[in-house]
N, C-alpha and C. Protein backbone atom coordinates (compact mmCIF):
# COMPACT_ATOMS: atom_id res chain seq x y z
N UNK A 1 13.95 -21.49 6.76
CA UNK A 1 13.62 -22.89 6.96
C UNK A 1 12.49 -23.26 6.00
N UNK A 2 12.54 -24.54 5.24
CA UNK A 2 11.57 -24.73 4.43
C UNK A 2 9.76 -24.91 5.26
N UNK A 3 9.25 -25.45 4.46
CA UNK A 3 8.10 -25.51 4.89
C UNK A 3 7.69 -27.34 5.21
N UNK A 4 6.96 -27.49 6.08
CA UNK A 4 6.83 -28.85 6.25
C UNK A 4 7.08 -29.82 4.62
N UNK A 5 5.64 -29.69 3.90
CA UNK A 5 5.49 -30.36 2.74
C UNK A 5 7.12 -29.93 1.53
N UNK A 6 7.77 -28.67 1.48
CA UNK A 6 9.13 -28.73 1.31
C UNK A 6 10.02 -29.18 1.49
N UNK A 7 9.75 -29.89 2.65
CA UNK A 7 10.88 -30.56 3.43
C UNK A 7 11.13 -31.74 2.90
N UNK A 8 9.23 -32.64 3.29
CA UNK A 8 9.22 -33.90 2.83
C UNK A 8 9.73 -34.04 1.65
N UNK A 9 8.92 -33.10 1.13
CA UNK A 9 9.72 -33.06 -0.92
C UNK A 9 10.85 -33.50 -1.33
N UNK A 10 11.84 -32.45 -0.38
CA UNK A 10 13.09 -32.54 -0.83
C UNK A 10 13.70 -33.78 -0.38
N UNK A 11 13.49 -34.39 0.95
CA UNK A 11 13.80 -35.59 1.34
C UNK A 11 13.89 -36.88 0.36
N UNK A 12 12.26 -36.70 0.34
CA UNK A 12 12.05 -37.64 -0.83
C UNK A 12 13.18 -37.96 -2.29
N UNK A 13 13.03 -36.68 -2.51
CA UNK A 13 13.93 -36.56 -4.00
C UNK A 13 15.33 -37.02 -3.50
N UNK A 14 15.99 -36.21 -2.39
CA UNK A 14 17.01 -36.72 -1.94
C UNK A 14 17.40 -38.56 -1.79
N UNK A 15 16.70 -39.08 -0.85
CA UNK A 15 16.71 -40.76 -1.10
C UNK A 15 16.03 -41.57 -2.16
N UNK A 16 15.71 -41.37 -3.43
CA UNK A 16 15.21 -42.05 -3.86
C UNK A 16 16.55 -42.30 -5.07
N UNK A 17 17.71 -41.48 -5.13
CA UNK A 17 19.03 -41.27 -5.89
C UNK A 17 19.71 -42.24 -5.47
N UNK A 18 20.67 -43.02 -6.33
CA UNK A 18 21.48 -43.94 -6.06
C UNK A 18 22.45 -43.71 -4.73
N UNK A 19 23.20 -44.52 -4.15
CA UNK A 19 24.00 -44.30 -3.31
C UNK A 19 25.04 -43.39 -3.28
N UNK A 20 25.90 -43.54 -4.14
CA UNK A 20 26.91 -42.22 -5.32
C UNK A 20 26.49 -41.28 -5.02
N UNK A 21 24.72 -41.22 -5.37
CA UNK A 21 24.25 -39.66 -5.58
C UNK A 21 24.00 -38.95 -3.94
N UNK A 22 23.68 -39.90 -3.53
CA UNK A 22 23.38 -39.66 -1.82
C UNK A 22 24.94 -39.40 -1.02
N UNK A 23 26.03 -40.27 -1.30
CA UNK A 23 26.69 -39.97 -0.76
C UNK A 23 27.79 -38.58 -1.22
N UNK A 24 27.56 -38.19 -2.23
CA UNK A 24 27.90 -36.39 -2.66
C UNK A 24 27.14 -35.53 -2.07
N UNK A 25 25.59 -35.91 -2.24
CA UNK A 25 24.54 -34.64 -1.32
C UNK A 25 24.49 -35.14 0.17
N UNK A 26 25.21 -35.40 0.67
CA UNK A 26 24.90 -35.76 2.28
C UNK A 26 24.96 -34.93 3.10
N UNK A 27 25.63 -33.69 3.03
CA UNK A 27 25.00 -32.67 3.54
C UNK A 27 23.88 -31.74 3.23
N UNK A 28 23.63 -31.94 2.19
CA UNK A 28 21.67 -31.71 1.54
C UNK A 28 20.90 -32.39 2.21
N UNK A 29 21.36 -34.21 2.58
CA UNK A 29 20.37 -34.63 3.19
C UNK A 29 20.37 -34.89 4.49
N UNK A 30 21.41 -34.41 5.63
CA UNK A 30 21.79 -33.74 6.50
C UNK A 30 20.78 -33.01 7.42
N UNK A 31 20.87 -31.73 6.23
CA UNK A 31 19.84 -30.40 6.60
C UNK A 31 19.04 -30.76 6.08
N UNK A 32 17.94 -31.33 5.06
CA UNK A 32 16.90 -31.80 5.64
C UNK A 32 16.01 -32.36 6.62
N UNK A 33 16.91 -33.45 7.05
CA UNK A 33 16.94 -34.32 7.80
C UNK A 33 16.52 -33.57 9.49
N UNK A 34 17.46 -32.96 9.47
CA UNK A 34 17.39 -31.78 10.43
C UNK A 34 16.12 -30.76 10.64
N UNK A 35 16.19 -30.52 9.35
CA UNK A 35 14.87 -29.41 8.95
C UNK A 35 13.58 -30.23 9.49
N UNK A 36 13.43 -31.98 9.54
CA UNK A 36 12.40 -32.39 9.68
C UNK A 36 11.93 -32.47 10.93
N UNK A 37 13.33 -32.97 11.60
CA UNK A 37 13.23 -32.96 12.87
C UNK A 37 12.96 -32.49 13.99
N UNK A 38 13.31 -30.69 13.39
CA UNK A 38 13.14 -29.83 13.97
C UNK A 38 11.46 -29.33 14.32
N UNK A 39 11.18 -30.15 13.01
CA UNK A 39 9.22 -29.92 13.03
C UNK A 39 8.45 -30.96 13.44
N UNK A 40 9.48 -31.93 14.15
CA UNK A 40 9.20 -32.75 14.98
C UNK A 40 8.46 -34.58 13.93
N UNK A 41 9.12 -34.60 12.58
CA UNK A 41 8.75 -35.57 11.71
C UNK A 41 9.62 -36.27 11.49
N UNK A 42 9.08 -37.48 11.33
CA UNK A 42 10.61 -38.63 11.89
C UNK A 42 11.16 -38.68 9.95
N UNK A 43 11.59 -38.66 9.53
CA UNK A 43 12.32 -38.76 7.86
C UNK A 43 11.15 -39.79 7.34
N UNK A 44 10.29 -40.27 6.47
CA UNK A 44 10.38 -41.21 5.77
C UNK A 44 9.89 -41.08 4.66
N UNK A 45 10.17 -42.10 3.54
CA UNK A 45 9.78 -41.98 1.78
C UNK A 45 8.48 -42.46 1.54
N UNK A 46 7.58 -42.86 2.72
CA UNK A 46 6.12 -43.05 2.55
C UNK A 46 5.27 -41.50 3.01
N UNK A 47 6.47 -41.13 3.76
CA UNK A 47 6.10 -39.43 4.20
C UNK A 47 5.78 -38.12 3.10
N UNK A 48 6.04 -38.32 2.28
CA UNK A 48 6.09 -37.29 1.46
C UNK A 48 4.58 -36.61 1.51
N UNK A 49 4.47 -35.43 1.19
CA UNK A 49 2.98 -34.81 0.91
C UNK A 49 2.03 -35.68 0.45
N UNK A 50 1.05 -34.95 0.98
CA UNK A 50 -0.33 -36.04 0.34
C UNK A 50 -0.29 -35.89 -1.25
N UNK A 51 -0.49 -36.26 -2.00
CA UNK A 51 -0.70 -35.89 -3.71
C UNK A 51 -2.17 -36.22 -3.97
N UNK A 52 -2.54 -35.97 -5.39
CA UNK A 52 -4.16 -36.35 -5.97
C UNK A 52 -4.64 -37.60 -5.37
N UNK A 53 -5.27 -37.48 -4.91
CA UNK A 53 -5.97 -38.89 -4.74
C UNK A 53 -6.93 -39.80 -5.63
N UNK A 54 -6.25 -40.81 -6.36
CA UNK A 54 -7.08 -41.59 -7.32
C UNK A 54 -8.04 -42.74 -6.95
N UNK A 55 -8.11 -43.25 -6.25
CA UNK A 55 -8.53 -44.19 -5.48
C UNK A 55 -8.92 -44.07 -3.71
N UNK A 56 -10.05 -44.28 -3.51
CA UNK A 56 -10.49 -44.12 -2.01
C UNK A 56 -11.24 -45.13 -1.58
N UNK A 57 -10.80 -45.66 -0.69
CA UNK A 57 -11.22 -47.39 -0.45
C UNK A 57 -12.16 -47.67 -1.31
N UNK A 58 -10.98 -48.18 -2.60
CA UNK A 58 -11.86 -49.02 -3.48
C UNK A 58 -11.59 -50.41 -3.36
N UNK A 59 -12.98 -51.06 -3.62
CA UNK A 59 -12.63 -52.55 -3.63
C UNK A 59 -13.24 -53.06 -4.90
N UNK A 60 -12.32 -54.05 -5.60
CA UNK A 60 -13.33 -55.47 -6.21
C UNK A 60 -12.19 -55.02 -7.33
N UNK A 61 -11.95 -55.30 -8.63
CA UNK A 61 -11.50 -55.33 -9.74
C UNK A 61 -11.54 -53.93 -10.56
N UNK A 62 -10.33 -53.35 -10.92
CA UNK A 62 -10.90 -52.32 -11.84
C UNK A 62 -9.87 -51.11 -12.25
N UNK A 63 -10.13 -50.37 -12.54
CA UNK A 63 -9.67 -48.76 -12.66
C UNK A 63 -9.08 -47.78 -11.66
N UNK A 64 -8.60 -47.00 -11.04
CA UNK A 64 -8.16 -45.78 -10.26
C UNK A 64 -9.53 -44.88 -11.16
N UNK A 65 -9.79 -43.75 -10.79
CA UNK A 65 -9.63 -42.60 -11.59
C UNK A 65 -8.45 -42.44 -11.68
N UNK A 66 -8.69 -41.55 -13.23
CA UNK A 66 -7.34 -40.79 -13.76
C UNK A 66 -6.68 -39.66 -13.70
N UNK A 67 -5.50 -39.66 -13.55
CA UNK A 67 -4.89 -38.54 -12.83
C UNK A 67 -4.40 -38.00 -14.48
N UNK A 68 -4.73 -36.88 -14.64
CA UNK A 68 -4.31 -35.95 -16.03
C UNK A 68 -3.33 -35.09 -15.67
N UNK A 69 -2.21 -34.80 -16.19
CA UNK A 69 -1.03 -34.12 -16.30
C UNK A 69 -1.41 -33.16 -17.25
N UNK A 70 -2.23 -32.78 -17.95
CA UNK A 70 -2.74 -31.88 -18.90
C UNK A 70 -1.90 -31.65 -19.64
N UNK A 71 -2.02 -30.89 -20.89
CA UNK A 71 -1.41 -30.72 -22.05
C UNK A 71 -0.41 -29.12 -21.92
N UNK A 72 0.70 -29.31 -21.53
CA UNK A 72 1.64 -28.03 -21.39
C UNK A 72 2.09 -27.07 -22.80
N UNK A 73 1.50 -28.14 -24.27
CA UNK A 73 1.75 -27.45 -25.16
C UNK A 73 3.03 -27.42 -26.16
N UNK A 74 3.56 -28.46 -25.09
CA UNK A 74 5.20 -28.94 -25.75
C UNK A 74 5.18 -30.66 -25.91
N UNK A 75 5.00 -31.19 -25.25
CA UNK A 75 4.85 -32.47 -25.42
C UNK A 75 4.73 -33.19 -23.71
N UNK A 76 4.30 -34.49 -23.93
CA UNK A 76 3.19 -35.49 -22.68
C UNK A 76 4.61 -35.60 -21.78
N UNK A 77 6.16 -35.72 -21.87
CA UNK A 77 7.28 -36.10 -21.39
C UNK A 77 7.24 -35.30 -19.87
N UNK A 78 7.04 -36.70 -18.79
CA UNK A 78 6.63 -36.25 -17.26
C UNK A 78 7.97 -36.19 -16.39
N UNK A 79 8.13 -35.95 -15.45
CA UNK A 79 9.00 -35.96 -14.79
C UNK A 79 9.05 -36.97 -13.91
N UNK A 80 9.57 -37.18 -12.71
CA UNK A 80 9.54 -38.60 -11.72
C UNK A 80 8.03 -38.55 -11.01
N UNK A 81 7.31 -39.34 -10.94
CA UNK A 81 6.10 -39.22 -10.15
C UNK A 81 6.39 -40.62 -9.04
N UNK A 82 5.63 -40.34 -8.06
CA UNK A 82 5.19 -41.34 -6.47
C UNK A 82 3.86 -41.54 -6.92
N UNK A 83 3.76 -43.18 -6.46
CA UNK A 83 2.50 -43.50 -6.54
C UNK A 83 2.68 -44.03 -5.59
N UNK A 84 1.67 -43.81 -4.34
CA UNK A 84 1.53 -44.58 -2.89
C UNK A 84 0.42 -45.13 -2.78
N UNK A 85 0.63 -46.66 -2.35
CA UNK A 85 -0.94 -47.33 -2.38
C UNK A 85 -0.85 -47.72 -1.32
N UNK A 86 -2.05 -47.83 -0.37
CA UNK A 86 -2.42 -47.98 1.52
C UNK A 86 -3.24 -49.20 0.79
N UNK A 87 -3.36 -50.20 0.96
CA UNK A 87 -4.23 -51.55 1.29
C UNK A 87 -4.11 -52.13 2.46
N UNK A 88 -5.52 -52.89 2.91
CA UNK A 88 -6.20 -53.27 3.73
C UNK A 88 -6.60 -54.67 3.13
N UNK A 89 -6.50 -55.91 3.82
CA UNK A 89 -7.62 -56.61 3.52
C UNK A 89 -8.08 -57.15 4.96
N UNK A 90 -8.91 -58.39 4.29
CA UNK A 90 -10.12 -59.08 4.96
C UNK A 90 -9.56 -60.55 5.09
N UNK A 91 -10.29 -61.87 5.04
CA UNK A 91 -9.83 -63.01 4.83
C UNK A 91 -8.93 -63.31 3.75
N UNK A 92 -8.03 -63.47 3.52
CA UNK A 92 -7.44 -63.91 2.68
C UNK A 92 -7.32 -63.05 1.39
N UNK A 93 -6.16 -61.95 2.20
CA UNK A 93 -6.64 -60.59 0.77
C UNK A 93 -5.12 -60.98 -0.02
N UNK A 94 -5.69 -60.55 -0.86
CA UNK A 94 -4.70 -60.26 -2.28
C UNK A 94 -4.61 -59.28 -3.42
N UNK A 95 -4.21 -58.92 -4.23
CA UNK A 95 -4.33 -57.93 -4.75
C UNK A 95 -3.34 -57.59 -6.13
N UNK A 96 -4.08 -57.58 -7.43
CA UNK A 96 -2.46 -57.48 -8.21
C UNK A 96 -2.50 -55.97 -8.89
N UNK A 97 -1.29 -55.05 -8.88
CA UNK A 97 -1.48 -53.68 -9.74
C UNK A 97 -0.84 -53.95 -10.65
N UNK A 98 -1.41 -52.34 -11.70
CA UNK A 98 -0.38 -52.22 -12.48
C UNK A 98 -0.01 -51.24 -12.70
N UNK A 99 0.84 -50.29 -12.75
CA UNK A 99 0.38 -48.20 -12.88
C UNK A 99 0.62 -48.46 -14.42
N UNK A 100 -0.44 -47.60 -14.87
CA UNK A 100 0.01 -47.36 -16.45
C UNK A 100 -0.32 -45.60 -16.66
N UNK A 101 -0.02 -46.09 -18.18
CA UNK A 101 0.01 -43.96 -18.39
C UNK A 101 -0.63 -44.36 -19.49
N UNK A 102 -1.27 -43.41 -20.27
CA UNK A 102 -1.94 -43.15 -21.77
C UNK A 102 -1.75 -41.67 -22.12
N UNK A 103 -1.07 -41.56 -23.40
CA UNK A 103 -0.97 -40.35 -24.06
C UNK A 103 -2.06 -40.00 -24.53
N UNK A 104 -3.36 -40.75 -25.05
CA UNK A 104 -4.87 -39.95 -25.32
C UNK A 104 -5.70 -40.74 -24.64
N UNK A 105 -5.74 -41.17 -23.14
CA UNK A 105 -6.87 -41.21 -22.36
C UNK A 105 -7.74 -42.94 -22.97
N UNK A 106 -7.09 -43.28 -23.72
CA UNK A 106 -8.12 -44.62 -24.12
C UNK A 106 -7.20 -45.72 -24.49
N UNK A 107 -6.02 -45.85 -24.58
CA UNK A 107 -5.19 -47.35 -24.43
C UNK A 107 -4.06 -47.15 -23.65
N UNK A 108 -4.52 -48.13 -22.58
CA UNK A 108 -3.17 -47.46 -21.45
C UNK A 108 -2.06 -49.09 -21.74
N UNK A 109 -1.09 -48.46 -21.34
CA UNK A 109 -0.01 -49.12 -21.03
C UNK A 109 0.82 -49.29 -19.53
N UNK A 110 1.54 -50.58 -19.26
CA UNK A 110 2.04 -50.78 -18.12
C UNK A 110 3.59 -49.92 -18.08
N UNK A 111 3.61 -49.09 -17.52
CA UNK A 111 4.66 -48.06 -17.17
C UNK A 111 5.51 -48.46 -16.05
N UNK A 112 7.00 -48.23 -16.46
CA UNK A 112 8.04 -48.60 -15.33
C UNK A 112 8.10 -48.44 -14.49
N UNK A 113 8.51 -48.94 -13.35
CA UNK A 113 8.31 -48.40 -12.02
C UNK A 113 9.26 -49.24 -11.06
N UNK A 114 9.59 -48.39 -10.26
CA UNK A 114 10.47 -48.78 -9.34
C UNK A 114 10.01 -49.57 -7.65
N UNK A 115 10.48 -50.01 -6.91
CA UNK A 115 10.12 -49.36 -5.33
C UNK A 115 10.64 -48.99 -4.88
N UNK A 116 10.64 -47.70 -3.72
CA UNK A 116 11.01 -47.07 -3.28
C UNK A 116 12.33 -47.85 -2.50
N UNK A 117 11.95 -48.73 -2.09
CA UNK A 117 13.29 -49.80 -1.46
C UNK A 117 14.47 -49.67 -2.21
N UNK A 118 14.32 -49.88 -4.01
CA UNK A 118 15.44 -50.15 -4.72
C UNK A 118 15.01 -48.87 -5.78
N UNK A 119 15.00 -47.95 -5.91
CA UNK A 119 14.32 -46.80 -6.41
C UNK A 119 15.14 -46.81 -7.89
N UNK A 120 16.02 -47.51 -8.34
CA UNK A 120 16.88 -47.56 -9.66
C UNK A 120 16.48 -48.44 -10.73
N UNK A 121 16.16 -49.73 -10.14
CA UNK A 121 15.18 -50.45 -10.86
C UNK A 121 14.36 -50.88 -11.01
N UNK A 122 14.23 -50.49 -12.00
CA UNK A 122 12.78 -50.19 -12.87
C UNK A 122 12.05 -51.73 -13.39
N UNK A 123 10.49 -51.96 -13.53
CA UNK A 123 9.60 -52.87 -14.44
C UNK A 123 9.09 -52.63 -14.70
N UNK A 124 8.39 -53.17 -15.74
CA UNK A 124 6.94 -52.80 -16.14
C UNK A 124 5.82 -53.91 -15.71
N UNK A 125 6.65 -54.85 -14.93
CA UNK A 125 5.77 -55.91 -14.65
C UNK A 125 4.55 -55.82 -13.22
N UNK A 126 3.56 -56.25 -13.54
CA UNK A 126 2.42 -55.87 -12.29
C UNK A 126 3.20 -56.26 -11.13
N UNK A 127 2.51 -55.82 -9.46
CA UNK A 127 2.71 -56.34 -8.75
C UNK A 127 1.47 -56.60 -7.30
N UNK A 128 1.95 -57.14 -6.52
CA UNK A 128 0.97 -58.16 -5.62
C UNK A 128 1.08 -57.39 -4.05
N UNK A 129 0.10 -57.48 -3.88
CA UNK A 129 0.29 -56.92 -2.46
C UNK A 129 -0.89 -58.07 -1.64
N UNK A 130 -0.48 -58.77 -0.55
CA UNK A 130 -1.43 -59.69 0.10
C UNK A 130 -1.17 -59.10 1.36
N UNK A 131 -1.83 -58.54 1.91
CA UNK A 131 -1.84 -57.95 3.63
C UNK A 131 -3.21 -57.86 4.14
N UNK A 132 -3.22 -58.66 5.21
CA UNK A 132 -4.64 -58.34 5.87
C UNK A 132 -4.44 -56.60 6.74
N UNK A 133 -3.22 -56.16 7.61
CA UNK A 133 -3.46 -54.90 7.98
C UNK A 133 -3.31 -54.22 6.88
N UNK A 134 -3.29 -52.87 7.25
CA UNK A 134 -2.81 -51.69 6.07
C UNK A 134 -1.50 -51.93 5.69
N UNK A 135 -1.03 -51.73 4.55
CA UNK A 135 0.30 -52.24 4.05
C UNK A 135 0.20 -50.61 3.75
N UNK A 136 1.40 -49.83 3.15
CA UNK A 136 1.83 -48.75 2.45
C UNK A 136 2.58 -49.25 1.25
N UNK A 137 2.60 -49.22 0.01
CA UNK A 137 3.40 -49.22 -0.89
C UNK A 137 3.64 -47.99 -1.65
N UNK A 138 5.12 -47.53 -1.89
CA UNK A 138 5.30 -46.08 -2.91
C UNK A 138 6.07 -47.23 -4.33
N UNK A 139 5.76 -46.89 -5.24
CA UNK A 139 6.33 -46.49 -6.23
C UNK A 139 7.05 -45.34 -6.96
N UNK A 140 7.82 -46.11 -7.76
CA UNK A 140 8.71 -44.64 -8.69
C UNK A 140 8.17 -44.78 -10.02
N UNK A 141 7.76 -43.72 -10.87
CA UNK A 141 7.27 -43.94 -12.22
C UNK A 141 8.83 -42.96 -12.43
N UNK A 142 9.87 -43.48 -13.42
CA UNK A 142 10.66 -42.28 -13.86
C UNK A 142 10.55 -41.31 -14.76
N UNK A 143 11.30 -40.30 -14.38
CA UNK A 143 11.40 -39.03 -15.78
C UNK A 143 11.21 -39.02 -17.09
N UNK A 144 11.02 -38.42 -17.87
CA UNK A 144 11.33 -38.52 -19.10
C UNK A 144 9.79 -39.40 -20.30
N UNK A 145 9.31 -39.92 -19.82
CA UNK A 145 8.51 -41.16 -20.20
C UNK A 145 7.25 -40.30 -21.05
N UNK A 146 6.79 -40.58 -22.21
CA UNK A 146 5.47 -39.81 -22.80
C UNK A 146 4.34 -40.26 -22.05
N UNK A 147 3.79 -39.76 -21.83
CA UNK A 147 2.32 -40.10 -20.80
C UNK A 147 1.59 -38.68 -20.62
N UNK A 148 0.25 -38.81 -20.59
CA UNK A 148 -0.43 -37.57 -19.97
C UNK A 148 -1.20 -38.16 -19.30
N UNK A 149 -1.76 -39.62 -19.19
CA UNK A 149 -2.41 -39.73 -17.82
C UNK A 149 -1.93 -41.04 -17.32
N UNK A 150 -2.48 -41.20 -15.93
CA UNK A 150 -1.82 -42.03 -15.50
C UNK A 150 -3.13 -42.34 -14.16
N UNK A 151 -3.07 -44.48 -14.41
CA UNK A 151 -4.22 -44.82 -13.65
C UNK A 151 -3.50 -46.03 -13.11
N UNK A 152 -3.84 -46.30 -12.19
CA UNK A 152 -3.69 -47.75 -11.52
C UNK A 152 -5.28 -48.96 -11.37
N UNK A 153 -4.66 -49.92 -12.52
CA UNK A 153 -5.70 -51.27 -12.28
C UNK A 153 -5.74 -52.21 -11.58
N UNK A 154 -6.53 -52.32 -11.14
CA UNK A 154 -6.37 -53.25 -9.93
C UNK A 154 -7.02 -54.67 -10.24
N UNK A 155 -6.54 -56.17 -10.53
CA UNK A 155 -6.98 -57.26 -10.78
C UNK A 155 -6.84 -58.48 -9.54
N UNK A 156 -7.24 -59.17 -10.01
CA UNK A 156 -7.32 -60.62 -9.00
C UNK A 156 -7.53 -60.05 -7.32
N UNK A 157 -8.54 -59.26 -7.08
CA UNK A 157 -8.86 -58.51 -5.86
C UNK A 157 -9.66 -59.15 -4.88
N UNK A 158 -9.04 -59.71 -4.00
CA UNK A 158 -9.78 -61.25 -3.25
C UNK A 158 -9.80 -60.07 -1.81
N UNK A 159 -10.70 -59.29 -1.32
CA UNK A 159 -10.89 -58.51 0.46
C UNK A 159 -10.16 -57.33 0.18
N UNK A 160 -9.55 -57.23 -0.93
CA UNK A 160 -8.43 -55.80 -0.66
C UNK A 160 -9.44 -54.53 -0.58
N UNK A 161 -9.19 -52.98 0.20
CA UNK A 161 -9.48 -52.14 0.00
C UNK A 161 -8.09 -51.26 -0.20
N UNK A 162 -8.50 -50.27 -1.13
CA UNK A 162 -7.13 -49.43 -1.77
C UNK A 162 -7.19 -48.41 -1.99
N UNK A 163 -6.63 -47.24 -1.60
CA UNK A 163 -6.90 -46.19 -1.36
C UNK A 163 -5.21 -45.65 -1.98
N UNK A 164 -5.23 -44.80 -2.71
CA UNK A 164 -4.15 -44.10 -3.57
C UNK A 164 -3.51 -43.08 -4.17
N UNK A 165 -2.43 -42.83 -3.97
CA UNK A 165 -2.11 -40.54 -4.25
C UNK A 165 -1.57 -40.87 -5.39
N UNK A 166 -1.16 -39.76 -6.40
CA UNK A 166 -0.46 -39.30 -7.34
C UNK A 166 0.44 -38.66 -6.87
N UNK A 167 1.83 -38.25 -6.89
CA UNK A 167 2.51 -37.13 -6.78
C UNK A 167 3.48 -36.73 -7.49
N UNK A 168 3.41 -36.05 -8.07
CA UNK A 168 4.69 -35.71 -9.10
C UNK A 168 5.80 -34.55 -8.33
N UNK A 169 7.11 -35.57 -8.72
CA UNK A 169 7.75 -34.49 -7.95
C UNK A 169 8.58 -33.44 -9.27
C-alpha cells in the first residue's frame, strides 16, 4: 500500500489528465481512490502534499520568495508543477496573481497555467481572487517549459493575506 503523501501524489497526477486519459486509467484511479480511503482521506486536488512554501501570510503588493529548481546540468526544462494559494481577506479583499518562472533569477515572465477545475487549459494571463474567508486556489504550471525559478506576484492587494506551496510533481 502506498504511503499517505504517495497516494495524494498519484491522485493528483491521476485527475488533473483529460477525460480520455481518466477514463483508460480508471482503475488506477479506482485503487487510489481506495488506497485513500482506506487512510481515512476524502480524494481531493487541493489535497495533495504540502510542497515549498513561498509565501506565508503575506500581505500588501509584491514578490513570493523564490522557489529554485536548481541547475540539473542538462537544461532549466521542468516538469508539471502545483501552485496552491490559501487567501484570506478583510473588508473588501481582492487580489491579482501572476506565477512566473525566470531562467537566471532577474527577468521573470508570466508562465501558463491552468486550474485545476479545467487542468488542459492553459494562460498566461494574471488572475483575481476576491474572498473575504480562506479561498484555496491550485494551479497547473505544465511540463516541458524552460524555467529554473519560479515566483508568484501579487498586485492590486486591497485586505488579502496569502500564504503559498510549490510542488512539483
Amino acid at each position: 500500500m502506498p504511503t499517505l503523501d504517495e497516494a495524494k501524489r498519484r491522485y493528483t497526477q491521476y485527475m488533473i489528465k483529460s477525460a480520455a486519459v481518466q477514463a483508460q486509467i480508471a482503475p488506477l484511479i479506482n485503487e487510489v481512490t481506495f488506497a485513500l480511503a482506506e487512510m481515512g482521506v476524502t480524494p481531493s486536488l487541493t489535497g495533495y502534499p504540502a510542497g515549498t512554501a513561498v509565501s506565508t501570510a503575506q500581505t500588501g503588493n509584491g514578490n513570493s520568495t523564490v522557489y529554485d529548481f536548481g541547475f540539473d546540468g542538462r537544461d532549466n526544462s521542468r516538469e508539471m508543477v502545483l501552485v496552491r494559494i490559501t487567501a484570506s481577506g478583510g473588508t473588501t479583499p481582492t487580489c491579482t496573481y501572476a506565477i512566473q518562472g525566470s531562467t537566471d533569477g532577474t527577468t521573470y515572465n508570466n508562465l501558463p497555467i491552468a486550474d485545476i477545475s479545467a487542468p488542459t487549459t492553459f494562460s498566461s494571463s494574471t488572475f483575481t481572487i476576491a474572498a473575504v474567508g480562506p479561498t484555496t486556489v491550485v494551479k497547473i504550471v505544465p511540463a516541458g517549459l524552460e524555467y529554473r525559478y519560479l515566483r508568484i506576484a501579487y498586485s492590486a492587494n486591497t485586505a488579502m493575506t496569502n500564504t503559498a506551496d510549490v510542488y512539483p510533481l
